[in-house]
N, C-alpha and C. Protein backbone atom coordinates (compact mmCIF):
# COMPACT_ATOMS: atom_id res chain seq x y z
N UNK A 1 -35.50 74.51 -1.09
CA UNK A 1 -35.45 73.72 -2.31
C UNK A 1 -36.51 72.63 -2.22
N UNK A 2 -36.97 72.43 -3.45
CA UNK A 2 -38.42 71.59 -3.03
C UNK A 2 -38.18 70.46 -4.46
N UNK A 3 -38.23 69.18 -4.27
CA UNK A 3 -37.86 68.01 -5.31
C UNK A 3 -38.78 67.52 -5.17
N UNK A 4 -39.70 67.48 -6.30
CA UNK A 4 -40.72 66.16 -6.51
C UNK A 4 -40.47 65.27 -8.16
N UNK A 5 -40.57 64.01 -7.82
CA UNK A 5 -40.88 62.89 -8.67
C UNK A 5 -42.41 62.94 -9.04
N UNK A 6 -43.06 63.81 -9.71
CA UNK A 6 -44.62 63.23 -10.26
C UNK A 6 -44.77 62.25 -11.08
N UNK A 7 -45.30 60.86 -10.68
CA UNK A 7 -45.45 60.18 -11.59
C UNK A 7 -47.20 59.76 -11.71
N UNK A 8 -47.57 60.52 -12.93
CA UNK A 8 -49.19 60.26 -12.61
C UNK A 8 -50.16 59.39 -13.36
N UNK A 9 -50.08 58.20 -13.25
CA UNK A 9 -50.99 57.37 -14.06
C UNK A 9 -52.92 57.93 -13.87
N UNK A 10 -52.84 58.41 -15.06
CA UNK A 10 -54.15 58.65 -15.27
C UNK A 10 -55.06 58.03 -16.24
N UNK A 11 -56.27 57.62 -15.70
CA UNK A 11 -57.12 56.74 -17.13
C UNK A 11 -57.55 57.59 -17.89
N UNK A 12 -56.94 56.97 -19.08
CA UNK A 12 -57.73 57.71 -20.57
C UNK A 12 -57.48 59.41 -20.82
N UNK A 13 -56.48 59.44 -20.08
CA UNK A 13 -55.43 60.76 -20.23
C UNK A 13 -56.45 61.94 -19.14
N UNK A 14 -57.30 61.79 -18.75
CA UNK A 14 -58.11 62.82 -17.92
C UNK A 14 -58.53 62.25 -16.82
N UNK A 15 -57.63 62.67 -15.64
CA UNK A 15 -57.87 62.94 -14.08
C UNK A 15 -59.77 63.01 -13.88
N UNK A 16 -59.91 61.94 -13.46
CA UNK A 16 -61.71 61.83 -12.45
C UNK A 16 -60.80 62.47 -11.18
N UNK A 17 -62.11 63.87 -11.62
CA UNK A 17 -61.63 64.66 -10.09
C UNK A 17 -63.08 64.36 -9.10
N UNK A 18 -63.39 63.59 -8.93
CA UNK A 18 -64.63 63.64 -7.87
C UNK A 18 -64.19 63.21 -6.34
N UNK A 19 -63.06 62.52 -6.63
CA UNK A 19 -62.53 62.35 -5.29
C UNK A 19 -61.59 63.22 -4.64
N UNK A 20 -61.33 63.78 -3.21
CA UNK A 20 -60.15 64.44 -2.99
C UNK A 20 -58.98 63.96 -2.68
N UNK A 21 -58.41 64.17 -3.84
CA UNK A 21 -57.01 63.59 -4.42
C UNK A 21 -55.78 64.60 -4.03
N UNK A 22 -54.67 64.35 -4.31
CA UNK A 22 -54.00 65.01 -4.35
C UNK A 22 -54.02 65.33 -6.09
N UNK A 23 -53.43 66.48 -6.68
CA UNK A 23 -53.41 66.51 -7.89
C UNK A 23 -51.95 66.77 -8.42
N UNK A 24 -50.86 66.58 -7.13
CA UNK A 24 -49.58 67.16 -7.71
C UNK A 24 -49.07 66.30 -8.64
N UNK A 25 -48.29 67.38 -9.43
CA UNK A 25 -47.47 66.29 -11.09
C UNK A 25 -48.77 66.65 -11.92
N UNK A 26 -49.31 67.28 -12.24
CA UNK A 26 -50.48 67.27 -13.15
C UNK A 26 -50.46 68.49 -14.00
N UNK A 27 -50.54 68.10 -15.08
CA UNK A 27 -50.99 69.73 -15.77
C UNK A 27 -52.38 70.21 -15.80
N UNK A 28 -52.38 71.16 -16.14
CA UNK A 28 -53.88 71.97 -16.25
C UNK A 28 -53.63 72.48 -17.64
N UNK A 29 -54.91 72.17 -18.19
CA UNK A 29 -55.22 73.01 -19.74
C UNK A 29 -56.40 73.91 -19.89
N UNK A 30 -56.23 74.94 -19.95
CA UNK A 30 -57.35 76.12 -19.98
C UNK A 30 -58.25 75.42 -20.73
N UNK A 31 -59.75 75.41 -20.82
CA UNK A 31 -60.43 74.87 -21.81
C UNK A 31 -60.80 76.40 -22.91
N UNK A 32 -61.31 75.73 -24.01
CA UNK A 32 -62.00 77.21 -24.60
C UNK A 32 -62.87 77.77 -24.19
N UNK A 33 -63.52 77.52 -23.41
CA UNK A 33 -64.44 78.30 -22.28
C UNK A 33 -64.02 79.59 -21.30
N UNK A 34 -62.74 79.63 -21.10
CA UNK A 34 -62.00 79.70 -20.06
C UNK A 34 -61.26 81.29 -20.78
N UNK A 35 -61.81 82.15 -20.26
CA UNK A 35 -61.56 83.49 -20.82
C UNK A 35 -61.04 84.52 -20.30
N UNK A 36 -60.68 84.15 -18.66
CA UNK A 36 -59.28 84.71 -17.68
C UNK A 36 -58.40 85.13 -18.55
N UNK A 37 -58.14 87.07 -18.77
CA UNK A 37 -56.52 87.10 -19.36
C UNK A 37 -55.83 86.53 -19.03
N UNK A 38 -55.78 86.40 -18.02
CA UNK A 38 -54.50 85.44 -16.66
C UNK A 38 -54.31 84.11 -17.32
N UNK A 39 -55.42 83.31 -17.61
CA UNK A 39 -55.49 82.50 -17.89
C UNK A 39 -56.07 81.40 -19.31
N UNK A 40 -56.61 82.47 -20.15
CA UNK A 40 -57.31 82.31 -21.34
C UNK A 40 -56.06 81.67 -22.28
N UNK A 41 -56.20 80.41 -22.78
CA UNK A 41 -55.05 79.37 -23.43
C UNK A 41 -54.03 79.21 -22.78
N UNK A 42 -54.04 78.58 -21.36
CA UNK A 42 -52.90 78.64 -20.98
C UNK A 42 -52.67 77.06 -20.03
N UNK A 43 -51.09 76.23 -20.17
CA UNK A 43 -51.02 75.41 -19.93
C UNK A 43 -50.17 75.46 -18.67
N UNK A 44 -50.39 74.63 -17.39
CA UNK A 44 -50.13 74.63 -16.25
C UNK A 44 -49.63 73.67 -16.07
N UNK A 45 -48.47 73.53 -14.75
CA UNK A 45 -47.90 72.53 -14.45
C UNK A 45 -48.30 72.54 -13.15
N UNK A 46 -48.90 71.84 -12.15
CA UNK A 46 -49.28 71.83 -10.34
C UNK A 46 -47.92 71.03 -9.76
N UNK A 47 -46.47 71.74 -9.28
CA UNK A 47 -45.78 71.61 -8.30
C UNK A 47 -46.54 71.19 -6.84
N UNK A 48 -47.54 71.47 -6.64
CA UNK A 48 -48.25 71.31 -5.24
C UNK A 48 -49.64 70.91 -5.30
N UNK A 49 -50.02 70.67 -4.85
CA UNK A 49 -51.88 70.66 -4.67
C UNK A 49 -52.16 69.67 -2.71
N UNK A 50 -52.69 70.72 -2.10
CA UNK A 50 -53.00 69.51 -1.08
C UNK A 50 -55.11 69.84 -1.09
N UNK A 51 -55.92 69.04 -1.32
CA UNK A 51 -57.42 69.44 -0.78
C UNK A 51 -57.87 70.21 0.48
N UNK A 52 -56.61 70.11 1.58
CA UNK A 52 -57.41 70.65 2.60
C UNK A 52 -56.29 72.44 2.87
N UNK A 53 -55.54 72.73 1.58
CA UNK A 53 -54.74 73.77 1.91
C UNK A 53 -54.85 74.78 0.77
N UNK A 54 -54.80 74.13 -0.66
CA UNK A 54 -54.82 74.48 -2.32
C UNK A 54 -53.76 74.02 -2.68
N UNK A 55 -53.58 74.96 -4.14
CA UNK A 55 -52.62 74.51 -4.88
C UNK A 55 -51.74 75.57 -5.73
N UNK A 56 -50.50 75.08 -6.38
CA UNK A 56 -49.62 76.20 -6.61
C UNK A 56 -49.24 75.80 -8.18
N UNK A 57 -49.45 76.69 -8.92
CA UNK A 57 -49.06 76.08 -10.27
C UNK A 57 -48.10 77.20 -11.13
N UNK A 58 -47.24 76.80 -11.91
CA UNK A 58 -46.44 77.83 -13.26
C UNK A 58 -47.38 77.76 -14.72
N UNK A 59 -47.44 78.95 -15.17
CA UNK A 59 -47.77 79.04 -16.28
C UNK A 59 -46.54 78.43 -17.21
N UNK A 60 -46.73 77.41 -18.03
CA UNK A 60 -45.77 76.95 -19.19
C UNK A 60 -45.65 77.25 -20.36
N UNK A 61 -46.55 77.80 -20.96
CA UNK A 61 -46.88 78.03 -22.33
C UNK A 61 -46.71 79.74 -22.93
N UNK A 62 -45.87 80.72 -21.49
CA UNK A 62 -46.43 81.93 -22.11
C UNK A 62 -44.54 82.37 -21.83
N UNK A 63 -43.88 82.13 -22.88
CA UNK A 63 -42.57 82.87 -22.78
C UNK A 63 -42.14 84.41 -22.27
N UNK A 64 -41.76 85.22 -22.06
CA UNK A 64 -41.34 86.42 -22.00
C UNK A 64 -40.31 86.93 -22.66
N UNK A 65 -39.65 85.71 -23.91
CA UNK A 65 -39.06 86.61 -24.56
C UNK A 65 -37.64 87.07 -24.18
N UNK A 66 -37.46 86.66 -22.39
CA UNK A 66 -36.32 87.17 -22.25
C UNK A 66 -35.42 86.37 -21.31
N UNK A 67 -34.47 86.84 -20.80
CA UNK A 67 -33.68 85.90 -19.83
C UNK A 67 -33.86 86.92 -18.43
N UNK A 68 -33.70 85.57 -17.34
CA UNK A 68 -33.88 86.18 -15.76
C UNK A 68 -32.92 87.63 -15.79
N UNK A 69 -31.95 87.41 -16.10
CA UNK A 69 -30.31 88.22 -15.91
C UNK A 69 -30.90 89.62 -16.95
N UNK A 70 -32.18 89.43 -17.99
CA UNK A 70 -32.31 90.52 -18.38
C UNK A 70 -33.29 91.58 -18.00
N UNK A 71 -33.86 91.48 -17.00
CA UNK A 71 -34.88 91.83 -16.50
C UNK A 71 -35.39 91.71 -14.57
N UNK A 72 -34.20 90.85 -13.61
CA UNK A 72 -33.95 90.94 -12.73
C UNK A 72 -32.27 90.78 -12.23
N UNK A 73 -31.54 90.95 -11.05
CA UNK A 73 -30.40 91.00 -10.64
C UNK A 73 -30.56 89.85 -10.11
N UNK A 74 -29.75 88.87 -10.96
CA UNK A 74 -29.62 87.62 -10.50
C UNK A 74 -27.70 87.35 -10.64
N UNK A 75 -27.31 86.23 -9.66
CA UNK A 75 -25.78 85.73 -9.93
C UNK A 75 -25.64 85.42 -11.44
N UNK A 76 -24.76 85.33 -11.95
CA UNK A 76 -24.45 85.05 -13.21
C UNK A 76 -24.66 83.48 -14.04
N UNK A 77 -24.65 82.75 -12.37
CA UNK A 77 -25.36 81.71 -12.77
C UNK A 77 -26.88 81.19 -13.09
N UNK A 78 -27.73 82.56 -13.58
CA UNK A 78 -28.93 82.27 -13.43
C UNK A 78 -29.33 83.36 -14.47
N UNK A 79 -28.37 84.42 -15.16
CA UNK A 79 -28.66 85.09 -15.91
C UNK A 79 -29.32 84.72 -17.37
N UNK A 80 -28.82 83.73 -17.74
CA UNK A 80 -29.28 83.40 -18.74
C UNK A 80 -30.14 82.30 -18.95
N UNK A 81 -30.84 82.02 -17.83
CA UNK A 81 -32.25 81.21 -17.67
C UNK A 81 -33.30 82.32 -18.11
N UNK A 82 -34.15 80.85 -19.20
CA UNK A 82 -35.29 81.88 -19.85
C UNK A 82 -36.42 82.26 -18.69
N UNK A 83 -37.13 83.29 -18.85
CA UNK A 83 -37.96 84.12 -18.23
C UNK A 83 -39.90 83.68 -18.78
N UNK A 84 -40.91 83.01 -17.99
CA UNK A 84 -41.89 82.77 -18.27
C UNK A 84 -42.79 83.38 -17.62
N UNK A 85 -43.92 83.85 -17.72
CA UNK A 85 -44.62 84.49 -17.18
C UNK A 85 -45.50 83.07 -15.99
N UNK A 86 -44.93 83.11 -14.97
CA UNK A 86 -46.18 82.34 -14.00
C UNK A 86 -46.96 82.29 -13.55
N UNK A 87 -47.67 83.25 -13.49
CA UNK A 87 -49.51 83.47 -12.64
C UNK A 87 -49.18 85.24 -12.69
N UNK A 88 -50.55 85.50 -11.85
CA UNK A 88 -50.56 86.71 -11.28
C UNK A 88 -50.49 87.10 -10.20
N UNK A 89 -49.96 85.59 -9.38
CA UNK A 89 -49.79 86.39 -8.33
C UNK A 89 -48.48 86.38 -7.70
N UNK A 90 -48.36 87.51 -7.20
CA UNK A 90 -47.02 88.52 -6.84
C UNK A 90 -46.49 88.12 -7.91
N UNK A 91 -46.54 89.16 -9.19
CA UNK A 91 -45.61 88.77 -10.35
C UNK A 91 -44.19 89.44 -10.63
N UNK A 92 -44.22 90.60 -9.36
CA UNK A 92 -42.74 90.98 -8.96
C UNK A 92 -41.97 90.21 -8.26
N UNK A 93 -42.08 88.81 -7.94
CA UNK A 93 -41.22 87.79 -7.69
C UNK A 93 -40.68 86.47 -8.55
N UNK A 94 -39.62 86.41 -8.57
CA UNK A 94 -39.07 85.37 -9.45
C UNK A 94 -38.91 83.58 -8.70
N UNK A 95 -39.42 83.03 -9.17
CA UNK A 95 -38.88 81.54 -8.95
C UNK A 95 -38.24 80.82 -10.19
N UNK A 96 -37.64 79.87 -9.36
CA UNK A 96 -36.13 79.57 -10.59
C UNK A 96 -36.54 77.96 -10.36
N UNK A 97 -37.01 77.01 -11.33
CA UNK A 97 -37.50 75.57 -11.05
C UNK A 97 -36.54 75.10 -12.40
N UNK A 98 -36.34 73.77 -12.08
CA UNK A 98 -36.30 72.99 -13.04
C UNK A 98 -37.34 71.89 -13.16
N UNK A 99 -37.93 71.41 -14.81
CA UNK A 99 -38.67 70.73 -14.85
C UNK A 99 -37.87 69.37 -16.07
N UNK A 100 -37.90 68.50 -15.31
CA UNK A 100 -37.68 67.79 -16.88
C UNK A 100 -38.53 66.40 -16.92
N UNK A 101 -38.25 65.92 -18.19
CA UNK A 101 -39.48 64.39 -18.16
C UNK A 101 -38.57 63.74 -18.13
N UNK A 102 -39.11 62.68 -17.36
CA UNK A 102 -37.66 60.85 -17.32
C UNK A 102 -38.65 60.06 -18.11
N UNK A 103 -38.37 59.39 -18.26
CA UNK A 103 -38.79 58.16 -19.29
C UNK A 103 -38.78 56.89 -17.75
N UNK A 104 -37.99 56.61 -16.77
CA UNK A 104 -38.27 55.64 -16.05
C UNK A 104 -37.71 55.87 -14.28
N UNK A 105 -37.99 56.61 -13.60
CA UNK A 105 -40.05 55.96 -13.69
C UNK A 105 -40.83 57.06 -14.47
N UNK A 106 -41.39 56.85 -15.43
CA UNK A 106 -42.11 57.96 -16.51
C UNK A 106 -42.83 59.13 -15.47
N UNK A 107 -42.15 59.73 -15.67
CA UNK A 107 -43.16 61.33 -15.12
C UNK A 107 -42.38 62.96 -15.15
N UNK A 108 -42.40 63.49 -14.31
CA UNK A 108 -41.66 64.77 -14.26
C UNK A 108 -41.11 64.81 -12.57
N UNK A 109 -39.79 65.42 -13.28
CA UNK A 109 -39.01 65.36 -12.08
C UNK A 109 -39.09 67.12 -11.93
N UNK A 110 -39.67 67.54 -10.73
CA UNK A 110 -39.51 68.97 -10.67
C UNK A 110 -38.33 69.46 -9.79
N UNK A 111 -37.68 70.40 -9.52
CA UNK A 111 -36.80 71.20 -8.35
C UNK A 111 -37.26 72.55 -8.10
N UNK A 112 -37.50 73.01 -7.32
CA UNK A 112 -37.25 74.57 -7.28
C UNK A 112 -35.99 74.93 -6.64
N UNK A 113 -35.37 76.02 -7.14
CA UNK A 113 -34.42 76.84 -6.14
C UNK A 113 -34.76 78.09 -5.98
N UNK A 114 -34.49 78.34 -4.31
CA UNK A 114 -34.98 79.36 -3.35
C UNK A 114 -34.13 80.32 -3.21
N UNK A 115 -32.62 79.89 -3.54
CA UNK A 115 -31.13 80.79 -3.17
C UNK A 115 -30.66 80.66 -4.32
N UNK A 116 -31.12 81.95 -5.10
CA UNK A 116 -30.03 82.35 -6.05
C UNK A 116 -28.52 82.64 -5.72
N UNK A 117 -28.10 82.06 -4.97
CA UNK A 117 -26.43 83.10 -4.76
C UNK A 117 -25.54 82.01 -5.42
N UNK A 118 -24.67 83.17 -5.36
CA UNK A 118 -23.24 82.23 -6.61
C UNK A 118 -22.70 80.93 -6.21
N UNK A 119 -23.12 80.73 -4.80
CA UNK A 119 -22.54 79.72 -4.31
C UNK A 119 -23.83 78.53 -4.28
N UNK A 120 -24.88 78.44 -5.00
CA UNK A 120 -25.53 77.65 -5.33
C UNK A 120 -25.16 76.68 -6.07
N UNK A 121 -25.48 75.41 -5.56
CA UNK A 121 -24.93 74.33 -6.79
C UNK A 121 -26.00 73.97 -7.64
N UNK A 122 -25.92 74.03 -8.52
CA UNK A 122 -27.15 73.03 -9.40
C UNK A 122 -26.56 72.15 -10.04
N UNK A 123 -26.51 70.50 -9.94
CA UNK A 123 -26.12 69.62 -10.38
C UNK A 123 -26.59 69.87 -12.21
N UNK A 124 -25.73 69.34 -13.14
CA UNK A 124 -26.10 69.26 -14.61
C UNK A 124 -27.13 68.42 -15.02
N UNK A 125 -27.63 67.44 -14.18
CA UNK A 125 -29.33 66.81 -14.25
C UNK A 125 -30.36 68.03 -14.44
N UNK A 126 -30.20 69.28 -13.49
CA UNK A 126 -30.53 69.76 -12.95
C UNK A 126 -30.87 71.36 -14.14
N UNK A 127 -29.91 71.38 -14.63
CA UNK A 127 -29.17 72.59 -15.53
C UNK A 127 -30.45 72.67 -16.82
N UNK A 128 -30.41 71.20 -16.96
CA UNK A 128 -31.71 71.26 -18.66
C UNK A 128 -32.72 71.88 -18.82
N UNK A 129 -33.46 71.71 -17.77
CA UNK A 129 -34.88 71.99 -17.22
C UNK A 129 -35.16 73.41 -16.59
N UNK A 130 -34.03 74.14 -16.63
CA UNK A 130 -34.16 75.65 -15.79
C UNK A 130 -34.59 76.79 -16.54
N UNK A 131 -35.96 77.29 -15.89
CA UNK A 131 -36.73 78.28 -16.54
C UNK A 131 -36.97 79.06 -15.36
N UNK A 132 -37.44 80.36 -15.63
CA UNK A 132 -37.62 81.22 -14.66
C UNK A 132 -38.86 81.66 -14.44
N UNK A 133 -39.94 81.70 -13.75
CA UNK A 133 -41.29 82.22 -13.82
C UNK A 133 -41.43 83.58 -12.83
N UNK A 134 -41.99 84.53 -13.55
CA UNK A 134 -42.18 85.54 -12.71
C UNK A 134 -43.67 86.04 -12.00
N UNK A 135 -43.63 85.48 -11.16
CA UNK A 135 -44.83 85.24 -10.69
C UNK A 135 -45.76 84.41 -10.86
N UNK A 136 -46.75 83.41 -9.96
CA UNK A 136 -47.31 82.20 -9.83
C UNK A 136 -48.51 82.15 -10.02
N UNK A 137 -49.36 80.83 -9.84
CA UNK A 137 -50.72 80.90 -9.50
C UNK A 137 -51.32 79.97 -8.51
N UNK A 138 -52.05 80.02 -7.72
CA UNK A 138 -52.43 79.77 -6.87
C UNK A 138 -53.99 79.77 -6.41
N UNK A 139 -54.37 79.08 -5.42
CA UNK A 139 -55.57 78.49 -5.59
C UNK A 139 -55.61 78.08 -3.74
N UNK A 140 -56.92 78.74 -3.30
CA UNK A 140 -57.42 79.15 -2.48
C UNK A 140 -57.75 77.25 -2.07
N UNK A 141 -57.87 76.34 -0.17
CA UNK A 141 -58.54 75.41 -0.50
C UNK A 141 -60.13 74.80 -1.37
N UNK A 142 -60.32 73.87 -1.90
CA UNK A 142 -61.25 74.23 -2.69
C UNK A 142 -61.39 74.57 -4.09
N UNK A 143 -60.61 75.66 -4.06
CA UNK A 143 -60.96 76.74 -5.41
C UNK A 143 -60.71 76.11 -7.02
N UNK A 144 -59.59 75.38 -6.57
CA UNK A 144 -59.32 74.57 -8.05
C UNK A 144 -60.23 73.73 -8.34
N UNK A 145 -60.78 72.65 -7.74
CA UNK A 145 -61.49 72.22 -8.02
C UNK A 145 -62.74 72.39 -8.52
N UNK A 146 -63.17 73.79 -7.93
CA UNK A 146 -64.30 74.25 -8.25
C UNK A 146 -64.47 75.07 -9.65
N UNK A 147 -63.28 75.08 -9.71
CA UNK A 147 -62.86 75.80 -11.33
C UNK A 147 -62.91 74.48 -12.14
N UNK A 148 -62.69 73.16 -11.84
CA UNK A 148 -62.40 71.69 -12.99
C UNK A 148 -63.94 71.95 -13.24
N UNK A 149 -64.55 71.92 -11.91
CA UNK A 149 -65.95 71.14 -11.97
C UNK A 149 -67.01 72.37 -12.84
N UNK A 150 -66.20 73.14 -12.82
CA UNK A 150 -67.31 74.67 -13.97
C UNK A 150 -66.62 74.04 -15.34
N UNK A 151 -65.83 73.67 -15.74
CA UNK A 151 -65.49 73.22 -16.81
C UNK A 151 -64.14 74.45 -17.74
N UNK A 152 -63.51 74.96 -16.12
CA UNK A 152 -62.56 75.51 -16.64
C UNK A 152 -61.55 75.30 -17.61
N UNK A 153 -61.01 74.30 -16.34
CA UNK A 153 -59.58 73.28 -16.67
C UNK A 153 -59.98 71.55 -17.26
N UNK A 154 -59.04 71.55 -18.02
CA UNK A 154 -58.72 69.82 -18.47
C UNK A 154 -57.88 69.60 -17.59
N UNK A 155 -57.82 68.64 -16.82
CA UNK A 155 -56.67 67.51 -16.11
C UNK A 155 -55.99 66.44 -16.52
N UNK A 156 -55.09 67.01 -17.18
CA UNK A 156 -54.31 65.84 -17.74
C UNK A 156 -53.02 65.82 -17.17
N UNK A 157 -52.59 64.18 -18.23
CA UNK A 157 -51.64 63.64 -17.66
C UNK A 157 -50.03 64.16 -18.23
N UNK A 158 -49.36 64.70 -17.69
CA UNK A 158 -48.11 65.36 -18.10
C UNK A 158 -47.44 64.56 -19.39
N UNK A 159 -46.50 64.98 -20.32
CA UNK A 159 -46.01 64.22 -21.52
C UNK A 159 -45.05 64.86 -22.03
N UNK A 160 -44.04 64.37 -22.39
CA UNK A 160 -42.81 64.88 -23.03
C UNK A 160 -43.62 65.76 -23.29
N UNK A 161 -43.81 66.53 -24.67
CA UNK A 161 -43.86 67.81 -24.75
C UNK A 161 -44.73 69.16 -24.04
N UNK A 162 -45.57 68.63 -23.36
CA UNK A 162 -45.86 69.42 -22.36
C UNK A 162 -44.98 69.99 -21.61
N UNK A 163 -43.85 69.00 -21.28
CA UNK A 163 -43.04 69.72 -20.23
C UNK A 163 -41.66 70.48 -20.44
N UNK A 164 -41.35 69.46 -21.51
CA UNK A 164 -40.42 70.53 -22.22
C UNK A 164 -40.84 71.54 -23.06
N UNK A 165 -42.30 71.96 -23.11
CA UNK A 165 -42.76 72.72 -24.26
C UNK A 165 -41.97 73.28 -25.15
N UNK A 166 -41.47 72.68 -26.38
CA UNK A 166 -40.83 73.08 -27.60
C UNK A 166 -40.97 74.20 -28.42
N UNK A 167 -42.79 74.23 -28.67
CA UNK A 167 -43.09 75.57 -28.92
C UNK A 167 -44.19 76.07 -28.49
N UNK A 168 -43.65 76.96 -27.44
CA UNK A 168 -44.94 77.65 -26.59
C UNK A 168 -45.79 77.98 -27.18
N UNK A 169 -46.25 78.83 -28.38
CA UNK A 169 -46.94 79.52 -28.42
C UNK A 169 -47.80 78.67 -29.74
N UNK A 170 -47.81 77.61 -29.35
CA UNK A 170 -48.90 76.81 -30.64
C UNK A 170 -49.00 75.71 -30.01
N UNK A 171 -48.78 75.45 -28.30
CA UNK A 171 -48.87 74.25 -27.58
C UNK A 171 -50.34 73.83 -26.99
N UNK A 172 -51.01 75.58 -26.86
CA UNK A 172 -52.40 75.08 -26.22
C UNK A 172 -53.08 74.55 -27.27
N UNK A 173 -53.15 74.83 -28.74
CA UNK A 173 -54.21 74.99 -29.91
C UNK A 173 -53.57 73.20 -30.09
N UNK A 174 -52.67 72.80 -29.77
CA UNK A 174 -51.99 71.44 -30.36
C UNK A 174 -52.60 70.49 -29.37
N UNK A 175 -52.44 70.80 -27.91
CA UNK A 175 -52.87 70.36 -27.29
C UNK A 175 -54.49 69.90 -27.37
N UNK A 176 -55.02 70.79 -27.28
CA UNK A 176 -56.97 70.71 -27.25
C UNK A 176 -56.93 70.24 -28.43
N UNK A 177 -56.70 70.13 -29.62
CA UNK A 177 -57.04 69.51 -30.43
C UNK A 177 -56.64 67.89 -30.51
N UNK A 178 -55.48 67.51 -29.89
CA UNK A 178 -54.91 66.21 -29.61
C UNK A 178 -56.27 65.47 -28.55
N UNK A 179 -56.46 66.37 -27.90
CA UNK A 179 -57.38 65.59 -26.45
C UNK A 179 -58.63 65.30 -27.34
N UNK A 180 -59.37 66.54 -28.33
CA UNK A 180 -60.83 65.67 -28.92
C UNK A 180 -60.94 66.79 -29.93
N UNK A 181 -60.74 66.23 -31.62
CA UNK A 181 -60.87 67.16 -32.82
C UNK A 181 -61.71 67.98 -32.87
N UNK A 182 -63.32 67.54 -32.23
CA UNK A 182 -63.94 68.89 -32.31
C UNK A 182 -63.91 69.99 -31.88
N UNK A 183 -62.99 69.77 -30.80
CA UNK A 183 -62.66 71.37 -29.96
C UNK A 183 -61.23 72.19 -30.62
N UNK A 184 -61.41 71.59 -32.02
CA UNK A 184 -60.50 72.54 -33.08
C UNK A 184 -61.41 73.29 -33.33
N UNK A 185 -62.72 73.39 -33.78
CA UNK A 185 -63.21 74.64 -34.32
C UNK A 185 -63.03 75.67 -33.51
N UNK A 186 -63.41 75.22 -31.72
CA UNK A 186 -63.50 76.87 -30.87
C UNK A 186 -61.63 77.01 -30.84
N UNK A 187 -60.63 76.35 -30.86
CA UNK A 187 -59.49 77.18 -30.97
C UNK A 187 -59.97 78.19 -31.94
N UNK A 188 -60.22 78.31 -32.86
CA UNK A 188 -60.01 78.88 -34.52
C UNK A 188 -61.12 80.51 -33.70
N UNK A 189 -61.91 80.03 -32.77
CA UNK A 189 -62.66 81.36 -32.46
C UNK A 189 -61.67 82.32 -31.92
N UNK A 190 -61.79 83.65 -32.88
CA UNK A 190 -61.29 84.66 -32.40
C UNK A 190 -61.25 85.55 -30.66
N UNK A 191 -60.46 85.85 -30.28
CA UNK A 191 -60.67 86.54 -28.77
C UNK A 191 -62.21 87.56 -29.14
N UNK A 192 -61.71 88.53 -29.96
CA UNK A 192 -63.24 89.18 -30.61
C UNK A 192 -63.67 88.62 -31.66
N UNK A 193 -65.46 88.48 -31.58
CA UNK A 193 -66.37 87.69 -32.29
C UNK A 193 -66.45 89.04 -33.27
N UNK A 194 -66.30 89.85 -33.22
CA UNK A 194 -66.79 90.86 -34.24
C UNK A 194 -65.28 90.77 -35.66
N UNK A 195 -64.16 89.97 -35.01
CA UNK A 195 -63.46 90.03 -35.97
C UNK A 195 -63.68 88.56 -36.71
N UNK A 196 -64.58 87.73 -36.18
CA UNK A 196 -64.62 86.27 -37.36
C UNK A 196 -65.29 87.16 -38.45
């Protein structure tokens, strides 16, 4: 079981990555540049990051539509946690986190649980925030960074609706346009240019 408090004061809502920082508690925002199926509009939460090891992140923004209990053999206490798609890698494995935002000390309180069995407790703090990701993403030492500095990812600072994402599937286009209006036109660009 793994508990972190991220609380990340960042200037002017975007992480200066030039130093080696830690980056945990941070989201990642695909930029429109950024054309990875894996990863093309997609909003990240970093549970981990160390500079001299990498980093481990959930996809947030891409639902599946279904519950853990409908699509893996889980206790009954975990059946009806929703199902998100988390990276690509090993996506035949399930992790079971809770994420929620506090207001004081302002940030995100994460959990993971490792032991699905019936005899798991999850406190009702605990209960709000439970989503299921099937499979992760991850990042070689180095590698993330070297993806900010190509102008993959935005680094920003986590926010109520980021973390509770309300509605997935209109969170990246809401997002990039909140951070700087002109990067509304490339949302509006089609995946194929032959269909504008």
């Amino acid at each position: 079981m793994l508990t972190l408090l991220a609380s990340c004061p960042i200037s002017g809502g975007v992480r200066n990555h030039s130093s080696p920082i830690s980056l945990t508690g941070s989201v990642l925002v695909a930029t429109p540049a950024l054309k990875d199926p894996y990863f093309r509009r997609t909003i990240l939460f970093l549970p981990y990051h160390n500079p001299e090891e990498g980093a481990l992140g959930f996809v947030l923004n891409r639902p599946l539509h279904k519950t853990i209990g409908e699509v893996f053999p889980t206790p009954s206490t975990f059946s009806p946690v929703p199902l998100f798609y988390g990276g690509p890698v090993a996506p035949e494995e399930v992790s079971i986190a809770s994420l929620r935002w506090v207001e004081r000390p302002r940030g995100v309180k994460f959990q993971s649980f490792t032991n699905f069995s019936e005899s798991l407790d999850v406190s009702p703090g605990w209960t709000r925030g439970l989503r299921a990701f099937a499979g992760y993403s991850g990042w070689n030492r180095g590698q993330l960074e070297e993806e900010i500095a190509a102008n993959a990812w935005f680094l920003i600072q986590p926010n109520r609706d980021l973390i509770n994402m309300p509605h997935p599937n209109s969170a990246w286009k809401e997002t990039i346009c909140q951070m700087n209006p002109i990067f509304k036109l490339l949302t509006e660009v089609p995946d194929d240019p032959s269909l504008n």
